[in-house]
Protein backbone atom coordinates (compact mmCIF):
# COMPACT_ATOMS: atom_id res chain seq x y z
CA UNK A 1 0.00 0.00 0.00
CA UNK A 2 1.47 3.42 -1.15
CA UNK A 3 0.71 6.99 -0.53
CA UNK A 4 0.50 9.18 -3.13
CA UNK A 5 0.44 13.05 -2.53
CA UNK A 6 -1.54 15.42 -4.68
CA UNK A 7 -1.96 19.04 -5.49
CA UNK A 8 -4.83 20.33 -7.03
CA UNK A 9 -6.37 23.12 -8.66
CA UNK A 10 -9.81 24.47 -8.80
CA UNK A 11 -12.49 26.47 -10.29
CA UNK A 12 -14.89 26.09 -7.47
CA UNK A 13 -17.66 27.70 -8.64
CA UNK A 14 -19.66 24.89 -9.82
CA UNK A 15 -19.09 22.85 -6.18
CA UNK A 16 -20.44 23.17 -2.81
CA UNK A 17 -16.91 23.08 -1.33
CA UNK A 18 -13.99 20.53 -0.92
CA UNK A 19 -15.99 17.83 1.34
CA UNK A 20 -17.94 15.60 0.15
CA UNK A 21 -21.48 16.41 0.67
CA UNK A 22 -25.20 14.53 1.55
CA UNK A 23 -26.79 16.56 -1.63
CA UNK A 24 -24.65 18.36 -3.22
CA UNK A 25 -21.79 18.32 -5.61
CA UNK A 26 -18.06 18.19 -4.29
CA UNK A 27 -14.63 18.57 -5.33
CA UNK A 28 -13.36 15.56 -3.23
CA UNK A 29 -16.49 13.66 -4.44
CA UNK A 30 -15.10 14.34 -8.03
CA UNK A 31 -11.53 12.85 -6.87
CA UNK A 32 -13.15 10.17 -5.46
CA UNK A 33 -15.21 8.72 -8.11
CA UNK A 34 -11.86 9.14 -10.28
CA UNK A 35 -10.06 7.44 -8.05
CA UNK A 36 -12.95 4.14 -7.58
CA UNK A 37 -12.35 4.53 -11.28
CA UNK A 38 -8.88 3.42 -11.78
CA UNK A 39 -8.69 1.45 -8.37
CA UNK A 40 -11.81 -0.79 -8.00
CA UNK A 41 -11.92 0.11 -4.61
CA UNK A 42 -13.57 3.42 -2.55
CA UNK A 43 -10.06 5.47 -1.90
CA UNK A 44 -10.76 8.22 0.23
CA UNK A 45 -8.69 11.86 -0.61
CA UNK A 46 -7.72 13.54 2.55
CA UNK A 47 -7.12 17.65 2.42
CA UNK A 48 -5.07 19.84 3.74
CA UNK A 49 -7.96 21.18 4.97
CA UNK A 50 -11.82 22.25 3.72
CA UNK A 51 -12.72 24.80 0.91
CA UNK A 52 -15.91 25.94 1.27
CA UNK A 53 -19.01 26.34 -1.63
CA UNK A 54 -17.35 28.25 -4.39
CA UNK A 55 -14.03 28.68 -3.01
CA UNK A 56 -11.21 28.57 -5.46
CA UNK A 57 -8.00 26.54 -5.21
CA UNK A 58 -4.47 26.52 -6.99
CA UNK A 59 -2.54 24.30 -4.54
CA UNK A 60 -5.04 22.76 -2.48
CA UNK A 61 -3.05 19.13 -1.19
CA UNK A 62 -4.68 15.92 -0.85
CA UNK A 63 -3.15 12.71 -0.32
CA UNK A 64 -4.66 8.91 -0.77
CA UNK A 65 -3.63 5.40 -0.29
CA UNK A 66 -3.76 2.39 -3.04
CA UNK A 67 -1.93 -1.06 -3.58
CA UNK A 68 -1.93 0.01 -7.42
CA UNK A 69 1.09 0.61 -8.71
CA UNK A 70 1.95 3.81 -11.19
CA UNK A 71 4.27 6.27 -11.84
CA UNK A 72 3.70 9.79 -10.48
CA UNK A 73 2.89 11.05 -13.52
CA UNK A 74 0.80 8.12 -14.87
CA UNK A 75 -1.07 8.32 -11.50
CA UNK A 76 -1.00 12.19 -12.58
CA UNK A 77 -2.73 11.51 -16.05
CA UNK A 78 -5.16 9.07 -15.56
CA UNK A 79 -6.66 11.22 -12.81
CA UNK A 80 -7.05 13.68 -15.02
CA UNK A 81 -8.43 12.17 -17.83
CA UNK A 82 -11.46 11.09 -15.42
CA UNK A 83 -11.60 14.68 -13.94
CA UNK A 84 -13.98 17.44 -15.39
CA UNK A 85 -12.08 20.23 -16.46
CA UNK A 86 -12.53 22.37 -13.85
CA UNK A 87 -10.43 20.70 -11.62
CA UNK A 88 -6.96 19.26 -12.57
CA UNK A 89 -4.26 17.78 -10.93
CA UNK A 90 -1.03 19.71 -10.72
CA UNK A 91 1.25 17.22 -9.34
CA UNK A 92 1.55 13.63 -7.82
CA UNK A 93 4.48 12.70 -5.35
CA UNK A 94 4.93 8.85 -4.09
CA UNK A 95 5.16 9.41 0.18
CA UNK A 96 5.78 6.93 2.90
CA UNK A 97 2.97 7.03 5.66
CA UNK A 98 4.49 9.57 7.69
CA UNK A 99 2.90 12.03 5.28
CA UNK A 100 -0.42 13.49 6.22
CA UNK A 101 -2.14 16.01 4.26
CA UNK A 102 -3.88 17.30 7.26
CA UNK A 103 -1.99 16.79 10.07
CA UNK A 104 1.60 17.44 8.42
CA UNK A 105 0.73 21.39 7.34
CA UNK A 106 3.37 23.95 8.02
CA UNK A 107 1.45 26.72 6.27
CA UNK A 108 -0.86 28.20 3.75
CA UNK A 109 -1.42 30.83 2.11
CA UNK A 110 -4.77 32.36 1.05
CA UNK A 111 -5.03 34.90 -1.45
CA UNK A 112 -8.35 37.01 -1.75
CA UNK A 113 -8.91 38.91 -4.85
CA UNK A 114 -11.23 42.35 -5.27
CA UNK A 115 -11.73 43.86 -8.62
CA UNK A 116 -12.13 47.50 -8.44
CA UNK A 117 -12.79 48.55 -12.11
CA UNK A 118 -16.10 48.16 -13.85
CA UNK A 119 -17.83 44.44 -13.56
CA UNK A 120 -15.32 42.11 -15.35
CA UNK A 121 -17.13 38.65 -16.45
CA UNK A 122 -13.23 37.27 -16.94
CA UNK A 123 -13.06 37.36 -13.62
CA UNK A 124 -16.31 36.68 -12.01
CA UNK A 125 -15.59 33.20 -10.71
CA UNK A 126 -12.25 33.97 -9.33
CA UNK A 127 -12.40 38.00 -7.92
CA UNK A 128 -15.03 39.84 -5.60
CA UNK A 129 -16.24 42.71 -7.80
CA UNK A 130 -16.18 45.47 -5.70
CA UNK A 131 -18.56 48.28 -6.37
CA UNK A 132 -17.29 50.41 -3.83
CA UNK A 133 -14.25 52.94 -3.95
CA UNK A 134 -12.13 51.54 -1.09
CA UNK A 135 -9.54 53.23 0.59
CA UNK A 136 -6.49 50.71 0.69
CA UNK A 137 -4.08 52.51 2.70
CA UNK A 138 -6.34 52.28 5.95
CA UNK A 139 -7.20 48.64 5.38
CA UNK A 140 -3.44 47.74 5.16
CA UNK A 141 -3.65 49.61 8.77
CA UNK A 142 -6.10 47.65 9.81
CA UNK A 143 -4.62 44.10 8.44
CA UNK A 144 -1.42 44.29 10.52
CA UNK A 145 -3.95 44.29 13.20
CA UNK A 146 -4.62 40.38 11.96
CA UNK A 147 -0.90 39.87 12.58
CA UNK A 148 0.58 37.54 15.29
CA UNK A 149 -0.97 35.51 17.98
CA UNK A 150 -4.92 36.27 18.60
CA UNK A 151 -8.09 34.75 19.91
CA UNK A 152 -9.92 35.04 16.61
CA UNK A 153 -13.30 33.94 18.02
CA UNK A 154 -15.01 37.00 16.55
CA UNK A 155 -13.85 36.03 13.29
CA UNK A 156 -14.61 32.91 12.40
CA UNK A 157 -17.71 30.60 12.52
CA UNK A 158 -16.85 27.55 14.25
CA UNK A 159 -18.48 26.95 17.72
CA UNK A 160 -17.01 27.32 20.57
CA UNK A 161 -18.42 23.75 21.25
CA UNK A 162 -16.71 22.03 18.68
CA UNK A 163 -13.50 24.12 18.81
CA UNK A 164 -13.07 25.19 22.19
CA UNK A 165 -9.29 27.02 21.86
CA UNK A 166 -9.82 29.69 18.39
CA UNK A 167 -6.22 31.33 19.28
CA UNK A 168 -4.35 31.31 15.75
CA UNK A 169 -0.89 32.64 14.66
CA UNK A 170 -1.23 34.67 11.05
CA UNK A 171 2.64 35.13 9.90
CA UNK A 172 1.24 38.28 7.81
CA UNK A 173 -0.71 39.98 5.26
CA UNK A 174 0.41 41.26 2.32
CA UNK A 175 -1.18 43.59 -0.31
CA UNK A 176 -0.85 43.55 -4.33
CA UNK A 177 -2.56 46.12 -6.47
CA UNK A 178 -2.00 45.34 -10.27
CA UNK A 179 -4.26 47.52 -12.17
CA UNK A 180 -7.74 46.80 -11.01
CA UNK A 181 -6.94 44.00 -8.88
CA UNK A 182 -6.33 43.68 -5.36
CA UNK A 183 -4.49 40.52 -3.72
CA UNK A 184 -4.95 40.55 -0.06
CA UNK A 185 -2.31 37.20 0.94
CA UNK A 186 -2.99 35.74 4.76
CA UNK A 187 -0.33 33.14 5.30
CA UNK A 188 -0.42 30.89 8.63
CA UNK A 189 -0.30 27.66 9.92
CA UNK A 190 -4.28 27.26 10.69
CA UNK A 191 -7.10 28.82 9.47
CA UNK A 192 -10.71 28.62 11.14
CA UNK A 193 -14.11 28.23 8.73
CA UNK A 194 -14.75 31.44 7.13
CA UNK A 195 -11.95 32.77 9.28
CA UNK A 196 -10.16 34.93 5.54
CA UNK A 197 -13.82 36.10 4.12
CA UNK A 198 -14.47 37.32 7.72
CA UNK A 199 -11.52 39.48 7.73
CA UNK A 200 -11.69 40.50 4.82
CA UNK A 201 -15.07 40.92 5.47
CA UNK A 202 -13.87 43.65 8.16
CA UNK A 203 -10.94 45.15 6.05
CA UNK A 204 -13.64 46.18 3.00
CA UNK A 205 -15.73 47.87 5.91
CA UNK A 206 -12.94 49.73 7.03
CA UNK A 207 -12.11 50.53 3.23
CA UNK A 208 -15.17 51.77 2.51
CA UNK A 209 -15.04 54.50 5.68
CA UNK A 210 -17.83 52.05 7.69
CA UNK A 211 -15.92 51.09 10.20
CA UNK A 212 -12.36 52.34 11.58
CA UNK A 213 -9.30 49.81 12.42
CA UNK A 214 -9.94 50.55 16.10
CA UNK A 215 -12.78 48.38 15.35
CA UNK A 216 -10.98 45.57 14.67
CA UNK A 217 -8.83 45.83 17.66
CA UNK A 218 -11.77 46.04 19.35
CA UNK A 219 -12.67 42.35 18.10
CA UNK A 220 -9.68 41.26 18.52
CA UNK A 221 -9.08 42.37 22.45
CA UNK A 222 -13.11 41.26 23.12
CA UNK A 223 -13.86 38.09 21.29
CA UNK A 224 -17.20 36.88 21.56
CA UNK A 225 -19.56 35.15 18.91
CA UNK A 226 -22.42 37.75 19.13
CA UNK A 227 -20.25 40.41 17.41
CA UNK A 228 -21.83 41.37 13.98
CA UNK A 229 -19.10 40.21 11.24
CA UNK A 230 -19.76 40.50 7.40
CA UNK A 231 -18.40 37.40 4.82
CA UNK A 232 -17.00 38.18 2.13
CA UNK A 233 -17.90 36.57 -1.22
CA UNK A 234 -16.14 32.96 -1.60
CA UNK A 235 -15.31 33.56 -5.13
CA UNK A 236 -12.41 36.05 -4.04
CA UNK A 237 -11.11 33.59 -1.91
CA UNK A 238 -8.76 31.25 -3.69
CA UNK A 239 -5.97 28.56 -1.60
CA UNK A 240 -3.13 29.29 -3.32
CA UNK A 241 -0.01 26.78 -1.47
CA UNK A 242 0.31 24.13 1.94
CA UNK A 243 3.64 23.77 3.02
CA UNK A 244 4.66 20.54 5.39
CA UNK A 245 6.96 20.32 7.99
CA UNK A 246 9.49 16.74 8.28
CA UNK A 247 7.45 14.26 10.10
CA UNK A 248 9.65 11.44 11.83
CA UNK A 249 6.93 9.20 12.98
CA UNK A 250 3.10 9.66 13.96
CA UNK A 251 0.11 7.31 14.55
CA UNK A 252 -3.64 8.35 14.99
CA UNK A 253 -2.84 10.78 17.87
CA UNK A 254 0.67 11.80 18.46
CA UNK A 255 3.23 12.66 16.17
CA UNK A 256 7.37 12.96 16.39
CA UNK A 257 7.97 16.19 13.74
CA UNK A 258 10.48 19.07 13.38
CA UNK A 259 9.97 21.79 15.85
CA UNK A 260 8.06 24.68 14.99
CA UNK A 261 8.59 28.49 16.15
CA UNK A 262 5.59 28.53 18.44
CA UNK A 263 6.38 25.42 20.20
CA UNK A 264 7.02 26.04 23.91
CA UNK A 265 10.58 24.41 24.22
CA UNK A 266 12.87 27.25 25.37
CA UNK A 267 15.91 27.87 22.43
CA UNK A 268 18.69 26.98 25.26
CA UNK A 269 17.41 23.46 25.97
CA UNK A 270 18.05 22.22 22.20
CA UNK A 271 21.47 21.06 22.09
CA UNK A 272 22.95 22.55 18.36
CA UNK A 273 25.02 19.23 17.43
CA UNK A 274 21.35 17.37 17.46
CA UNK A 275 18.77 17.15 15.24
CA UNK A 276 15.86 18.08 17.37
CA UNK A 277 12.38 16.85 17.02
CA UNK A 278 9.55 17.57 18.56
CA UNK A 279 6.68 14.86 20.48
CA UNK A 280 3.42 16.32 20.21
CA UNK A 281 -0.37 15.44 20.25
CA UNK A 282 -1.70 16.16 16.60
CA UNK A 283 -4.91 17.86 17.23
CA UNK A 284 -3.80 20.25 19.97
CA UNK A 285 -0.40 20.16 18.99
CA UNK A 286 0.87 20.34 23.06
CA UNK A 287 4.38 19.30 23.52
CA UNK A 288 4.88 16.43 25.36
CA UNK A 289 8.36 15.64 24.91
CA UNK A 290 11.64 16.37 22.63
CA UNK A 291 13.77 13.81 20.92
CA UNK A 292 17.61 14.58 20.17
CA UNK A 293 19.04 12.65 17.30
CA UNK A 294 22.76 12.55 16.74
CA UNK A 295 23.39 9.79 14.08
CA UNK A 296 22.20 6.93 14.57
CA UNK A 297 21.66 7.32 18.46
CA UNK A 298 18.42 9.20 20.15
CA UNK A 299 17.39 10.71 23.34
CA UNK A 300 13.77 11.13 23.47
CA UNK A 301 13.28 13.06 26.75
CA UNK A 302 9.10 12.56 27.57
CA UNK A 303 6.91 14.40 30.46
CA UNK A 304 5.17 11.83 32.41
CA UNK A 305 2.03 12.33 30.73
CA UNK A 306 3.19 11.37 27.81
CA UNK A 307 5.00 8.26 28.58
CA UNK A 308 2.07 5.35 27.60
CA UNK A 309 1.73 7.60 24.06
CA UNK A 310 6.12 7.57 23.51
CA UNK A 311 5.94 3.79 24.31
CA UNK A 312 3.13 2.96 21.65
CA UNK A 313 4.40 5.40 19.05
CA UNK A 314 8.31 3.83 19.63
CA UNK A 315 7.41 0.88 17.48
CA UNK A 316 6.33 2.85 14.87
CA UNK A 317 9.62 4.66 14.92
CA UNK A 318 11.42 1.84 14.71
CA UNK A 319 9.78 0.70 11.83
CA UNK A 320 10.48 3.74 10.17
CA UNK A 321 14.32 4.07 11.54
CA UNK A 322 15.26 0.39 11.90
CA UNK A 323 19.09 1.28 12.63
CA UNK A 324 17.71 4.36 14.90
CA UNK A 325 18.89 3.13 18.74
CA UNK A 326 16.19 5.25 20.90
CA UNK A 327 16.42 5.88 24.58
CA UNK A 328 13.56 6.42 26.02
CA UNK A 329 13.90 9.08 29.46
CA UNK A 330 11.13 10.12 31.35
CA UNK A 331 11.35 13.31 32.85
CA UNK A 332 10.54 17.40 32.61
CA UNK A 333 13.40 18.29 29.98
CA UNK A 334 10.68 19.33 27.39
């Protein structure tokens, strides 16, 4: 069994989103039936994460497991020879397991599009067009508001229910006027559902003199659900890259990976002749632990906590790293 990683593009106009749906038509549904097609079997496409109803995508990343054997760009072909045209496959890469689409993601970057100039039909499927004058110079005030580490509760529509912690980390925002278009980029490591269209959302009310960036702050220093919040159109809204950090080993829950800025493991404890990796549970993405590799020979330091979950995901490192000698140390080092 092999896993083969994908990156797609596409026109999501026609689709209600990535997912696939009880009633409606889907971009993974699409993949999927593709994929039955040249497999026999039901192959299920995992994403980087969810695009919703007429969202646009140029590197969205999926990946999906099959005993058939092909060559990346036979694999890469034959998909899209069973695709509709509106979505194509850009690439196919052969991974071991350690990949995961979703739970491997370093980054992304979102790009929303607004067309100032008169109504452009080119561009209807893949631009907001903006019939309002907007004044950019105060929204890129209010964007670097966006920047950093905030609870983004007020911008977003997940539940608090379902996702209790909505504190996110956006690496920046970036503006691109060429001609009549506007490129607002938001690059960071996790996004929330509608979380982009809502700030954007905010930045075309402060453009068009509705609302001031103080606003925004406000949102930002009093989150809270109740807080009226415009969406902006999905068609602006295109997922443009994923980037994916080195994964060492990982099972349904925890994960061994490269450490990450925002990972609370202070700079001093990482010793510079090791290659340092960090022990963390996937979902909440807590450290519980920090293995230091030098050659062949590992220290994997683990809190107590976290000992049962080092001990079952050992084997699996072993499997991966047959010559890798581990020691296993429990203590508070991480």
């Amino acid at each position: 069994m092999s896993r083969w990683k994908c990156t797609v593009a596409y026109d999501g106009s026609a689709y209600a989103g990535w997912q696939t749906q009880r009633l409606d038509n889907s971009v993974q549904e699409q993949i999927e039936k593709a994929l039955f097609r040249l497999t026999g079997k039901k192959t299920v496409a995992i994403a980087a994460g969810r695009t919703d109803a007429g969202v646009n995508a140029r590197g969205q990343v999926f990946h999906f497991d099959s005993d058939r054997e092909m060559t990346e760009r036979k694999w890469q072909g034959a998909m899209n020879a069973l695709l509709p045209d509106d979505i194509h496959i850009m690439k196919v890469e052969k991974k071991d397991r350690r990949f995961h689409a979703r739970f491997s993601v370093l980054s992304k970057q979102y790009d929303y599009r607004i067309h100032l100039g008169e109504f452009d039909v080119f561009s209807r499927t893949s631009a907001y067009q903006c019939p309002y004058q907007l004044d950019i110079e105060r929204m890129k005030q209010a964007a670097g508001l966006f920047v950093g580490t905030h609870d983004f509760t007020s911008f977003n529509s997940n539940t608090l229910k379902e996702t209790p912690d909505q504190v996110r980390t956006l690496e920046s925002v970036d503006f691109h006027l060429d001609g009549d278009m506007l490129t607002i980029s938001y690059r960071g490591r996790g996004f929330l559902r509608y979380m982009v269209r809502m700030m954007t959302g905010a930045l075309l009310e402060v453009g068009r003199g509705r609302i001031g960036p103080e606003k925004i702050q406000e949102m930002l220093d009093h989150p809270a659900k109740t807080v009226v919040r415009k969406n902006a159109h999905p068609e602006g809204l295109t997922l443009m890259e994923v980037n994916y950090f080195e994964v060492l080993a990982e099972d349904t829950v925890y994960m061994l990976r490269e450490i990450l800025p925002e990972d609370v493991i202070a700079p001093e404890e990482l010793p510079a002749d090791a290659e340092n990796y960090a022990f963390v549970h996937k979902k909440t993405q807590r450290v519980l632990g920090v293995l230091q590799r030098r050659g062949e020979a590992a220290v994997w330091h683990v809190k107590e906590d976290g000992k049962t979950a080092a001990e079952e995901l050992l084997p699996v490192l072993q499997a991966y790293e047959p010559q890798l000698q581990v020691q296993l140390v429990i203590d508070e080092y991480a």
